[in-house]
N, C-alpha and C. Protein backbone atom coordinates (compact mmCIF):
# COMPACT_ATOMS: atom_id res chain seq x y z
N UNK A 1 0.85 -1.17 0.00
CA UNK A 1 0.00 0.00 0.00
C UNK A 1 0.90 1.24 0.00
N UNK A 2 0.51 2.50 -0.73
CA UNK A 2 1.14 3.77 -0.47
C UNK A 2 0.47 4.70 -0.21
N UNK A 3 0.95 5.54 0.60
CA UNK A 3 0.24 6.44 1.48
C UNK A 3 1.39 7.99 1.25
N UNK A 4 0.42 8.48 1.16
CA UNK A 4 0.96 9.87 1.67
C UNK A 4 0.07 11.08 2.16
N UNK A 5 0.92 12.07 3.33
CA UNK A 5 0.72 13.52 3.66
C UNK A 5 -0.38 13.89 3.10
N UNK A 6 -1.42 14.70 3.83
CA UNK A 6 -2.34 15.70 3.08
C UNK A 6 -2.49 16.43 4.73
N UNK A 7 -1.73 17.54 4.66
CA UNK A 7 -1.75 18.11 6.12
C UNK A 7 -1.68 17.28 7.33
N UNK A 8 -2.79 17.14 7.77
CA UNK A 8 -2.44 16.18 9.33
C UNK A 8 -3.06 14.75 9.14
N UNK A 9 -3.27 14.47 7.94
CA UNK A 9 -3.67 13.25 7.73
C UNK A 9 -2.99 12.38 6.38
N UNK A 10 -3.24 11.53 6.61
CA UNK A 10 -2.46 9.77 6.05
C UNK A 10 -3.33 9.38 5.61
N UNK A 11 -3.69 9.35 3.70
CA UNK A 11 -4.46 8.94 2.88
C UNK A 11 -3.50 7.89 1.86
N UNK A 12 -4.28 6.78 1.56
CA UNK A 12 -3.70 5.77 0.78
C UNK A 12 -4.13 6.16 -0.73
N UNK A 13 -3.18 6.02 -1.49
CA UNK A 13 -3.30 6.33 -3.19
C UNK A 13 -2.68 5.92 -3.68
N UNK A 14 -2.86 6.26 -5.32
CA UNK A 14 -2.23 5.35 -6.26
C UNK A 14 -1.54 5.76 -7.21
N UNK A 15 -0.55 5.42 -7.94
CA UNK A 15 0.06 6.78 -8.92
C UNK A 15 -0.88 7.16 -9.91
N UNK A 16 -1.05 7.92 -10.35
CA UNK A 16 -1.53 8.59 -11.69
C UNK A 16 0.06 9.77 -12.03
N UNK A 17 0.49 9.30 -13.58
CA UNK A 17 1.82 9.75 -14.06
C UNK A 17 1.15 9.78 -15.14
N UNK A 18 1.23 10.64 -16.02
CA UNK A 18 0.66 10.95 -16.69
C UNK A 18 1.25 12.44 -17.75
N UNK A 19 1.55 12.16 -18.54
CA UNK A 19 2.72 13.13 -19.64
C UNK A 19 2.15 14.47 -20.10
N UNK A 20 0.55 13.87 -19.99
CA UNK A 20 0.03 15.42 -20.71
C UNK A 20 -0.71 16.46 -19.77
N UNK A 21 -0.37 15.44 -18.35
CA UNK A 21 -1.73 16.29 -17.78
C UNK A 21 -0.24 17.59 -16.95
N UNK A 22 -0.45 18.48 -16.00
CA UNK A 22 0.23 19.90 -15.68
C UNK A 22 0.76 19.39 -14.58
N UNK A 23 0.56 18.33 -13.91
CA UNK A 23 1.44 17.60 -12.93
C UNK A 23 1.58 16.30 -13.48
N UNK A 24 3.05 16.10 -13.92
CA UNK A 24 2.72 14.67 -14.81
C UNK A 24 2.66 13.60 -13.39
N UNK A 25 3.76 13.99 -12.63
CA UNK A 25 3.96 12.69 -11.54
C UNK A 25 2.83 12.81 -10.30
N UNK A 26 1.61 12.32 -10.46
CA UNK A 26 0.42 12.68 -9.40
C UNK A 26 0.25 11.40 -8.47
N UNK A 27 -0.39 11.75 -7.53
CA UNK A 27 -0.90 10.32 -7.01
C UNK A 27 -3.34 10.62 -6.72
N UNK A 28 -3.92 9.94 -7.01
CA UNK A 28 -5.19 9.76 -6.50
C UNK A 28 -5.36 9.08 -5.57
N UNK A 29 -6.40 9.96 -4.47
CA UNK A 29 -6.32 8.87 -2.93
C UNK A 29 -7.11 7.92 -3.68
N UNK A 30 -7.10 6.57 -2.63
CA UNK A 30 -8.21 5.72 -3.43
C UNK A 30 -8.90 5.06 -2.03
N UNK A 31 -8.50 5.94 -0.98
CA UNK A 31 -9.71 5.84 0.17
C UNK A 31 -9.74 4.01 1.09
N UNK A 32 -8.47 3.52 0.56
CA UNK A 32 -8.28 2.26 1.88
C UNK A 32 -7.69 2.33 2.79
N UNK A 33 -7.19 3.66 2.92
CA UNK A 33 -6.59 3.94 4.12
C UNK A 33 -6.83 5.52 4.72
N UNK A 34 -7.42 5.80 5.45
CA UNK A 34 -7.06 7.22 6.47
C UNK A 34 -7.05 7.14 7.74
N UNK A 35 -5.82 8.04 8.00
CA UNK A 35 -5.33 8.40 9.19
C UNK A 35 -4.75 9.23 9.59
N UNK A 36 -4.24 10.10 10.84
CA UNK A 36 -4.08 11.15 11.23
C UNK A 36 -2.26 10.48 11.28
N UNK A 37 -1.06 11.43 11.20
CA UNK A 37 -0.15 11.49 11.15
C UNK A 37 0.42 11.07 12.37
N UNK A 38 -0.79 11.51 13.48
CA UNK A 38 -0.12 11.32 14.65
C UNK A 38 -0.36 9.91 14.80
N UNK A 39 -1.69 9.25 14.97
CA UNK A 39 -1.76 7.65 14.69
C UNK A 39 -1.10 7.25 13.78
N UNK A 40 -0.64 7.06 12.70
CA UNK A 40 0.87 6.59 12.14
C UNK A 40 2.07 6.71 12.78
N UNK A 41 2.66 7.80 13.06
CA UNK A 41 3.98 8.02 13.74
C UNK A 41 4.05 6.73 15.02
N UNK A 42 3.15 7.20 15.74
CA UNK A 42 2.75 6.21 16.82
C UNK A 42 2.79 4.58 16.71
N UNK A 43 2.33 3.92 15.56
CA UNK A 43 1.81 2.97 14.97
C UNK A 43 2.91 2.05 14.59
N UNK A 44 3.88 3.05 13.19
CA UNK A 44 4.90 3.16 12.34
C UNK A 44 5.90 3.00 12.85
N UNK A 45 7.41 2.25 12.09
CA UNK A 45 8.39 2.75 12.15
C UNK A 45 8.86 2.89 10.88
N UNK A 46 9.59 3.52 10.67
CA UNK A 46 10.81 3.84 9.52
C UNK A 46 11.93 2.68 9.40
N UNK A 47 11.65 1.52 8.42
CA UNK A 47 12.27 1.04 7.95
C UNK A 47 13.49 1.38 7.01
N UNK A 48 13.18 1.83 5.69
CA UNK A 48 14.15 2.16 5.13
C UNK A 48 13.52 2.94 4.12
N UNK A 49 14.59 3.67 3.13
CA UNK A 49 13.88 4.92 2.49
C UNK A 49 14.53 5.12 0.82
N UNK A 50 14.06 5.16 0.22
CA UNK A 50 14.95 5.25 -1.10
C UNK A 50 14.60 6.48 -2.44
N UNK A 51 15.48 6.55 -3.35
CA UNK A 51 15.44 7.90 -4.36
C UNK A 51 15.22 7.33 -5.26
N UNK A 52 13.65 7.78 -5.86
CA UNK A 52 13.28 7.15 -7.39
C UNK A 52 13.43 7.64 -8.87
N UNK A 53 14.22 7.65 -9.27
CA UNK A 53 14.40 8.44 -10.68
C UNK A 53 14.64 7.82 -11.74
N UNK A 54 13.83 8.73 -12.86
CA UNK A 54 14.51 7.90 -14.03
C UNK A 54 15.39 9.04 -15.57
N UNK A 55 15.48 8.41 -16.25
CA UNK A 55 15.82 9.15 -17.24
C UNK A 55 15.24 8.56 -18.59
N UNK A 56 14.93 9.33 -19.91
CA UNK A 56 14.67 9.18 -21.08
C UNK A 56 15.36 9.76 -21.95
N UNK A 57 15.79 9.30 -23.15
CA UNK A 57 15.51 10.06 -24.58
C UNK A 57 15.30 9.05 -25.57
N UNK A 58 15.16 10.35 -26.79
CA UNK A 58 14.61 9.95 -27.55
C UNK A 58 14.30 10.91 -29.19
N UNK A 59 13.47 10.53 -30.13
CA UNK A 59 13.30 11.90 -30.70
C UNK A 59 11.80 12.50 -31.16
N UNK A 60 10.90 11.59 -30.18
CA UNK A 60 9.35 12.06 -30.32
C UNK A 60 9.29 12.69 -28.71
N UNK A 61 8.70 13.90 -28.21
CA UNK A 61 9.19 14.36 -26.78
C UNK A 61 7.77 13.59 -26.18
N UNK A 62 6.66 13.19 -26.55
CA UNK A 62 5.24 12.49 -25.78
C UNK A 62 6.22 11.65 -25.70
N UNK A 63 6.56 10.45 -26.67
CA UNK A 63 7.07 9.10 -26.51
C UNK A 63 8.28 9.33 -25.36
N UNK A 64 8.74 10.16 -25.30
CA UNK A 64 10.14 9.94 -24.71
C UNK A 64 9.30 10.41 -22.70
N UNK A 65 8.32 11.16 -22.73
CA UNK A 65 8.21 11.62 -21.57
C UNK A 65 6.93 10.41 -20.96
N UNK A 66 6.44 9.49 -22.33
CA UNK A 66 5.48 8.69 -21.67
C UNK A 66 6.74 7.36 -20.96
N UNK A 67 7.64 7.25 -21.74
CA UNK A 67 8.55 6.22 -21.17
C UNK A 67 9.56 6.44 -20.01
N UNK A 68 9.39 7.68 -19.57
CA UNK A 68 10.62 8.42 -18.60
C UNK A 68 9.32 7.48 -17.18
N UNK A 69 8.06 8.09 -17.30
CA UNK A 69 6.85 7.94 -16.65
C UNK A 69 6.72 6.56 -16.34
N UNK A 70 6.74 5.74 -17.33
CA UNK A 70 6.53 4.20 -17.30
C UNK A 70 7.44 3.75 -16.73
N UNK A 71 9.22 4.21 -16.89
CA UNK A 71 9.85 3.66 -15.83
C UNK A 71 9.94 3.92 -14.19
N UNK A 72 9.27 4.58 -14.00
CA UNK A 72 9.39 5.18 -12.47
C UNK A 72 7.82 4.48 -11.73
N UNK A 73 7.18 4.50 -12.68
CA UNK A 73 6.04 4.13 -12.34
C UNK A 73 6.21 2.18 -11.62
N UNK A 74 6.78 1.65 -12.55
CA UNK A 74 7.45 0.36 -12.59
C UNK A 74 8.33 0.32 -11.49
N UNK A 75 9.12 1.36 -10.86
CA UNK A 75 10.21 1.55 -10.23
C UNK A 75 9.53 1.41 -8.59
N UNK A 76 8.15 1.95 -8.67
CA UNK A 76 7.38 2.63 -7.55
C UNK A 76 6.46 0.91 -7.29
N UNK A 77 6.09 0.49 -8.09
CA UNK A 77 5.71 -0.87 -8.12
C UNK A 77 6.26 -1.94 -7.71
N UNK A 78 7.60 -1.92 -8.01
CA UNK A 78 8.84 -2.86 -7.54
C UNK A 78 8.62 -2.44 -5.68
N UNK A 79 9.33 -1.59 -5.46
CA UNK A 79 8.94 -1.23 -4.52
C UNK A 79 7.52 -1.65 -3.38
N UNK A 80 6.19 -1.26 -4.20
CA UNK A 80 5.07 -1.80 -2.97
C UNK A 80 5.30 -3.60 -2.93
N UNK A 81 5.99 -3.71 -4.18
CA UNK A 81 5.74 -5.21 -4.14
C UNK A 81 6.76 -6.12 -3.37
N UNK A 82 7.81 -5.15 -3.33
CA UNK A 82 9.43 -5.54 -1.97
C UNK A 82 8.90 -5.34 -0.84
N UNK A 83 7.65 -4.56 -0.47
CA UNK A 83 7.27 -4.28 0.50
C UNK A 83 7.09 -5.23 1.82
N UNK A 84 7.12 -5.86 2.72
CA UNK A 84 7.10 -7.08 3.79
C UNK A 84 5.44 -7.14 4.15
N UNK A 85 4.79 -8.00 4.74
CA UNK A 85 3.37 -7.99 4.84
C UNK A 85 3.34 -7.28 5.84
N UNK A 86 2.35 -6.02 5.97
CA UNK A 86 1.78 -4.97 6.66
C UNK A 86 2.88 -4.19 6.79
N UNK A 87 3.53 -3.70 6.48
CA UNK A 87 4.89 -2.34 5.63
C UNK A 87 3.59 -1.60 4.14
N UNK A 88 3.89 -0.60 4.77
CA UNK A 88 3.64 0.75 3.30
C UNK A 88 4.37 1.19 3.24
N UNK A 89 4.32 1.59 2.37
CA UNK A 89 5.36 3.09 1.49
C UNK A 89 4.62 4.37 1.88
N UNK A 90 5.32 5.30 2.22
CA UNK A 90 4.96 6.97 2.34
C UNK A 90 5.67 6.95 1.56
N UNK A 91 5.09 8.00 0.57
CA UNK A 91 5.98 9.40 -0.34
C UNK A 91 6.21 10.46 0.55
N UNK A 92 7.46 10.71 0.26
CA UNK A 92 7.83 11.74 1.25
C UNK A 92 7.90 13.07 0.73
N UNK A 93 8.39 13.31 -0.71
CA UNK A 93 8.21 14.29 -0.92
C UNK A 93 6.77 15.29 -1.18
N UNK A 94 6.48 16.81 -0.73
CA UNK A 94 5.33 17.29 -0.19
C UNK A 94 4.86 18.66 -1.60
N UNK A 95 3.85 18.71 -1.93
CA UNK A 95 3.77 19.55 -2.74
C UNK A 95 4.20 20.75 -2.49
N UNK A 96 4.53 21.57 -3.59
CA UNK A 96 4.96 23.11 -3.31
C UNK A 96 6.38 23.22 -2.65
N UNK A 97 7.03 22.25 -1.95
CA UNK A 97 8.10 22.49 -1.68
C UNK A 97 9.37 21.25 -2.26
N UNK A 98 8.92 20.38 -2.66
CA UNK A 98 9.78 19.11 -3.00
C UNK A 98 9.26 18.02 -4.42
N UNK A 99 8.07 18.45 -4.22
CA UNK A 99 7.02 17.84 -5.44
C UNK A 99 8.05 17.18 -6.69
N UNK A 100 8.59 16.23 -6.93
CA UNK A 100 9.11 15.10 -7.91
C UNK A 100 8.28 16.33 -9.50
N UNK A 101 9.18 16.60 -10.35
CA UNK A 101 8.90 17.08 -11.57
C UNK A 101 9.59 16.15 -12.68
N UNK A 102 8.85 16.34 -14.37
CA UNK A 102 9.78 15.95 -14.82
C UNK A 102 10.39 17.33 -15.74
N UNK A 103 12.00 17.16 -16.00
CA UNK A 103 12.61 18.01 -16.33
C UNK A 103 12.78 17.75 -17.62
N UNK A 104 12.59 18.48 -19.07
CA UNK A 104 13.16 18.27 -19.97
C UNK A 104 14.12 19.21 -20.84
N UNK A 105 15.13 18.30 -21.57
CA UNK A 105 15.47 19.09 -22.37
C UNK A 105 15.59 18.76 -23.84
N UNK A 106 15.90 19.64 -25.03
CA UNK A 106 16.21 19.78 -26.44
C UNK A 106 17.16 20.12 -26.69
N UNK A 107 17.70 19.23 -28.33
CA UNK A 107 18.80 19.28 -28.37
C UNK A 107 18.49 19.37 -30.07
N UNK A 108 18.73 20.13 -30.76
CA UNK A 108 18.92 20.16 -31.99
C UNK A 108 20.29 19.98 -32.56
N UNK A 109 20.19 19.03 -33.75
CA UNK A 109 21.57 18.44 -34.62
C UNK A 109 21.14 18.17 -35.74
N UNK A 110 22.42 18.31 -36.42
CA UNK A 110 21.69 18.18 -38.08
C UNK A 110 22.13 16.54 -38.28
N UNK A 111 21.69 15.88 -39.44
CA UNK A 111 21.95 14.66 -39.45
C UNK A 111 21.41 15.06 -41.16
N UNK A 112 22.43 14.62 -41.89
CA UNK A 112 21.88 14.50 -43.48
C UNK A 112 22.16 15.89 -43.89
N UNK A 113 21.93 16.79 -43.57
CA UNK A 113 21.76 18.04 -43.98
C UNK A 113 20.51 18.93 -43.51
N UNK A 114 19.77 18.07 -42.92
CA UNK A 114 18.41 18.30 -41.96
C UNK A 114 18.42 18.33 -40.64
N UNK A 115 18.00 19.63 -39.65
CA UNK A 115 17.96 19.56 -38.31
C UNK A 115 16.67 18.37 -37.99
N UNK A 116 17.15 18.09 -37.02
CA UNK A 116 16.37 16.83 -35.72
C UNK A 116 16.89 17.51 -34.13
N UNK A 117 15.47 16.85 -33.83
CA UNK A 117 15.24 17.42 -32.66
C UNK A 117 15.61 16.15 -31.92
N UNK A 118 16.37 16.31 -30.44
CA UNK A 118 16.58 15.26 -29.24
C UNK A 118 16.21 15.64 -28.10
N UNK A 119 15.26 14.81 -27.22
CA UNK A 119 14.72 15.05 -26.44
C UNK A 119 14.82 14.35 -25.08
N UNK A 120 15.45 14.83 -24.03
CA UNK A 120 15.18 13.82 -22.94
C UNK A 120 14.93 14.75 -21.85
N UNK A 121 14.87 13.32 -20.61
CA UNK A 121 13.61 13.86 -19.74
C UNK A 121 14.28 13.11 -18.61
N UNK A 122 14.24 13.94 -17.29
CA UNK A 122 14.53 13.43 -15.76
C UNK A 122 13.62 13.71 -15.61
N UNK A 123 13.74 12.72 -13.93
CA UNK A 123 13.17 13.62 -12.49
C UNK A 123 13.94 14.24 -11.57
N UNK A 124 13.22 15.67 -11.10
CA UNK A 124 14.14 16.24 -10.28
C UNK A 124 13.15 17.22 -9.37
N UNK A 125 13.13 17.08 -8.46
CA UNK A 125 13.54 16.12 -7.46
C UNK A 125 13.38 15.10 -7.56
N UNK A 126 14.78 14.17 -7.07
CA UNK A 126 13.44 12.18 -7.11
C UNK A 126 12.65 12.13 -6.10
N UNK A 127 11.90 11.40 -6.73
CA UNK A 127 11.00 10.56 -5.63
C UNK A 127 11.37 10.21 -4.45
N UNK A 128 11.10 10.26 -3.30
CA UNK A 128 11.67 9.98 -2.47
C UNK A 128 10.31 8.94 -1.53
N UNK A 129 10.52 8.05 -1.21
CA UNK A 129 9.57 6.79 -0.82
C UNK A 129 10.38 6.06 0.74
N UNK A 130 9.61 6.08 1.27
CA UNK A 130 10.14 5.18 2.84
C UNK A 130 9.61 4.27 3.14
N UNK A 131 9.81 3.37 3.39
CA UNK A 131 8.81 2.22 3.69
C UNK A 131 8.51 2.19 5.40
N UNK A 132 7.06 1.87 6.19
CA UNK A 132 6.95 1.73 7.21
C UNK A 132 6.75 0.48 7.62
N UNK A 133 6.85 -0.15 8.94
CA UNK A 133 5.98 -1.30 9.54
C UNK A 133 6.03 -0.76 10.89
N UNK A 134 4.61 -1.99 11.04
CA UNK A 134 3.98 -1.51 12.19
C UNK A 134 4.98 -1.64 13.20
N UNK A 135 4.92 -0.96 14.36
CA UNK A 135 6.15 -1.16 15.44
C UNK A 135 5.36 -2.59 16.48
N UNK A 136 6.73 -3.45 17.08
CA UNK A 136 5.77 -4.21 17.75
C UNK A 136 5.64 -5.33 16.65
């Protein structure tokens, strides 16, 4: 399960990554889990914590930013699925101040006698994901 922050409460969600929408790297609660931060802390411990990133290129910039997406997404999956029975994942990073983006850039070169465009794509900040279990 993954959970993250929404002020003083601990909502479970799911990724939504997504290339075209104005936050590509999102998550939707999906409502199997709420709780107050303070009942987690309490609950929880901090197992271990890790940095999710990926990189792309390419020379279509959708294709290259839907596959930057698909690997992290995969990356975030590996993850719930390393997870130990009753361990979640928090995302740690918080909107407005740390929020996971993807970064791109262009690169024009000629090839033939014709410019082409090159396109690739990070994350920056990574992802940052912790895994909990219950204490006890």
């Amino acid at each position: 399960m993954i959970v993250r922050r929404y002020g003083s409460k601990l909502l479970s969600v799911r990724p939504n990554f997504d290339s075209r929408a104005m936050t590509e790297i999102g998550f939707t609660r999906d409502g199997e889990l709420q709780t107050t931060t303070e009942e987690f802390d309490a609950s929880h411990e901090k197992v271990s914590e890790r940095a999710l990133t990926a990189e792309a290129e390419g020379d279509v910039q959708g294709e290259v930013e839907d596959a930057l997406l698909a690997s992290l997404s995969e990356q975030l999956a590996k993850a719930e699925a390393e997870a130990g029975d009753g361990e979640v994942l928090l995302i740690e990073n918080q909107p407005g101040t740390d929020h996971p983006k993807t970064v791109g850039t262009q690169v024009t070169t000629v090839e033939a006698g014709a410019n082409r465009l090159r396109f690739g794509f990070t994350v920056d900040p990574p992802l940052r994901v912790s895994v909990y279990r219950r204490r006890g």
